[in-house]
C-alpha atoms as a PDB file:
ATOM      1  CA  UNK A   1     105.475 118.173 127.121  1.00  0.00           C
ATOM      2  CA  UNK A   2     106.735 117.473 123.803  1.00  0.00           C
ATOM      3  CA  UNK A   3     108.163 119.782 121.511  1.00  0.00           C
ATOM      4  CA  UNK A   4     106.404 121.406 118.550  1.00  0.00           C
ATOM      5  CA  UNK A   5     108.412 119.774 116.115  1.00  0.00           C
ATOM      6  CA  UNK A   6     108.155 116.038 117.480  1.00  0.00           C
ATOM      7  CA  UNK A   7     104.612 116.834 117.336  1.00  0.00           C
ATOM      8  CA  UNK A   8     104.530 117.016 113.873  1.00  0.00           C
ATOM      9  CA  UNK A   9     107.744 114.350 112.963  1.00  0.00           C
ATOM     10  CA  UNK A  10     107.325 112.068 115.457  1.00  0.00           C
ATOM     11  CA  UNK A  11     104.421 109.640 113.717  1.00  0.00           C
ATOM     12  CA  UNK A  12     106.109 110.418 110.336  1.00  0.00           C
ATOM     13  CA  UNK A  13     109.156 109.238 111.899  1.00  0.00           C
ATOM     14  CA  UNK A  14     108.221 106.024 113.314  1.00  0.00           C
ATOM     15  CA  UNK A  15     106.460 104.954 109.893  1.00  0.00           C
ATOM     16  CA  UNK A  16     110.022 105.305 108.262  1.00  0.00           C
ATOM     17  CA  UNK A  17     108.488 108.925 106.290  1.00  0.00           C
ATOM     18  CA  UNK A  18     109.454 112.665 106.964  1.00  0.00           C
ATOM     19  CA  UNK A  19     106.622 115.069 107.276  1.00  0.00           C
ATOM     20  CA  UNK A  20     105.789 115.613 103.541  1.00  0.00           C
ATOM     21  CA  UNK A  21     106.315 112.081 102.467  1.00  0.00           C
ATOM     22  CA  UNK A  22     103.780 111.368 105.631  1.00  0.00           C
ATOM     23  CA  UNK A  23     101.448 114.571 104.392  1.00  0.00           C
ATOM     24  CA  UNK A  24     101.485 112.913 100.756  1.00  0.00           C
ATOM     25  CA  UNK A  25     100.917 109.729 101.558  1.00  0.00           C
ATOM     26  CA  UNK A  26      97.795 110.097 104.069  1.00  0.00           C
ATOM     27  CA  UNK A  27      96.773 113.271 102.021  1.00  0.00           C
ATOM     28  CA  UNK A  28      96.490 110.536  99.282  1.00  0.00           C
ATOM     29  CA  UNK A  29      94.656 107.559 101.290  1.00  0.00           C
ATOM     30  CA  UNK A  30      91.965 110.713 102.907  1.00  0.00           C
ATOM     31  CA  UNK A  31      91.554 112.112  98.964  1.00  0.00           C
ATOM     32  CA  UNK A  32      90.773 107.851  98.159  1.00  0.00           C
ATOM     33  CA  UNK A  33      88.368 107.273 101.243  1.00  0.00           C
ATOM     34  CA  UNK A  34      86.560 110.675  99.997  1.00  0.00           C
ATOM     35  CA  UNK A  35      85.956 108.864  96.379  1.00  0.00           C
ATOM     36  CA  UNK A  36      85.355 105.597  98.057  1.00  0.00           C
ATOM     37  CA  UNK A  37      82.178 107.236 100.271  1.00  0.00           C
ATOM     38  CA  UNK A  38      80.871 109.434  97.254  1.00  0.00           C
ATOM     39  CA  UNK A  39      80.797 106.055  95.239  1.00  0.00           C
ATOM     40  CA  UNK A  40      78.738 104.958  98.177  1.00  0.00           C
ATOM     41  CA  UNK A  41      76.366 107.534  98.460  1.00  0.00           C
ATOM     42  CA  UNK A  42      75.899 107.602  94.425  1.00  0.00           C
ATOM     43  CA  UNK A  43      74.762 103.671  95.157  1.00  0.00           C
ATOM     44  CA  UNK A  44      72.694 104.547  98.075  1.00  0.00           C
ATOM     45  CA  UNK A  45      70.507 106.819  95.614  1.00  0.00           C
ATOM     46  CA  UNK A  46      71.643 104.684  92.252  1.00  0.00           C
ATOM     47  CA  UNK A  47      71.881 101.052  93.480  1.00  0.00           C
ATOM     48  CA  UNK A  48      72.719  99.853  89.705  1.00  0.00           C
ATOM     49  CA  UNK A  49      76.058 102.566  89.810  1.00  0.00           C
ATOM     50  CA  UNK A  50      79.272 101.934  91.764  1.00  0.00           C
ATOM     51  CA  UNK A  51      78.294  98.339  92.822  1.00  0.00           C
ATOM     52  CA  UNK A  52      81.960  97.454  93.943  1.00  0.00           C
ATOM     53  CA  UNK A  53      83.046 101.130  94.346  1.00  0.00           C
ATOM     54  CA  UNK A  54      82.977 101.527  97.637  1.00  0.00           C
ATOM     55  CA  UNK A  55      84.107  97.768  98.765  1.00  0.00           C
ATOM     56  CA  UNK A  56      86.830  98.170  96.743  1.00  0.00           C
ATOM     57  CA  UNK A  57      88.732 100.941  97.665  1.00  0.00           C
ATOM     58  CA  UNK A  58      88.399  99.870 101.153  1.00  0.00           C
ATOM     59  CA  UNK A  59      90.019  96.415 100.202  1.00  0.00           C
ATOM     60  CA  UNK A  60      92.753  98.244  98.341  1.00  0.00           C
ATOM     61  CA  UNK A  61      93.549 100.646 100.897  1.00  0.00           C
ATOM     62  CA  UNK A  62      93.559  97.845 103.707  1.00  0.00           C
ATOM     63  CA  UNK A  63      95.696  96.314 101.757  1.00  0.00           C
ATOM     64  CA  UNK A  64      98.065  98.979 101.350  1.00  0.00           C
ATOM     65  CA  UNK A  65      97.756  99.944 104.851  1.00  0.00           C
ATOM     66  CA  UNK A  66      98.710  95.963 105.849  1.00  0.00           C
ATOM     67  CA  UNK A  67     101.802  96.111 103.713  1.00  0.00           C
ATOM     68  CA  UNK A  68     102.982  98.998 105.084  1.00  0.00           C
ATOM     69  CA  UNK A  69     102.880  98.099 108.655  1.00  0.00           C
ATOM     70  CA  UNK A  70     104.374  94.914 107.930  1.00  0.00           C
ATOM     71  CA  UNK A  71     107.227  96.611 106.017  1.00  0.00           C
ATOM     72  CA  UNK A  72     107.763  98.787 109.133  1.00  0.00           C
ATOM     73  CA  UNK A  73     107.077  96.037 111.887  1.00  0.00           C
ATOM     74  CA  UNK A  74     110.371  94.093 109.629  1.00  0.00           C
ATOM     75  CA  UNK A  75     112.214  96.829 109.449  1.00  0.00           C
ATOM     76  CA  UNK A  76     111.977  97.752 113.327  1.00  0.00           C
ATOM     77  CA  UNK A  77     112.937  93.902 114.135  1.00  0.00           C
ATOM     78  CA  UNK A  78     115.909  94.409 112.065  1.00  0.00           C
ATOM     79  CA  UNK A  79     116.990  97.398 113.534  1.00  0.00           C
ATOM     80  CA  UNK A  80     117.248  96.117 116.765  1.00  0.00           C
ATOM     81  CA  UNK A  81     118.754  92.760 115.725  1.00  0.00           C
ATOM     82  CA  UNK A  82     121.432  94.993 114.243  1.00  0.00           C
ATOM     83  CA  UNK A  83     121.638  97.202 118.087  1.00  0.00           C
ATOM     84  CA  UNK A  84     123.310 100.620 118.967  1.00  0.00           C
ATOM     85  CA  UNK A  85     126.113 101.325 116.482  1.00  0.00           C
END
């Protein structure tokens, strides 16, 4: 069973982020896919608001989500290119 602590730095860790960076960062992409869904339900009711609301902020945060895993998948190659020190 894993410790308490690698339970919470564990992900962080592997995404190159300690805890709070990690907390800010998805705290900040969860606050973005709230707006994104209220700009969908104000278009469900309002068809001629928020047209490309919604759509967009899923494009941006796909995006942003895609360059950060590449960023990490790179630096993971290089890391073990470089080996144990």
């Amino acid at each position: 069973m894993k410790s308490p602590l690698a339970l919470f730095s564990e992900h962080p860790a592997a995404v190159g982020e300690s805890y709070f960076e990690h907390l800010a960062k998805a705290g900040g992409f969860g606050l973005r896919l709230i707006a994104g869904g209220l700009a969908c339900l104000v278009h469900a009711v309002f068809p001629f608001l928020c047209v490309r609301s919604g759509s967009d902020c899923v494009t941006s945060l796909h995006d942003e989500l895609s360059s950060r895993r590449r960023t990490a998948e790179q630096s993971l190659i290089s890391l073990r290119a470089i080996g144990p020190r």
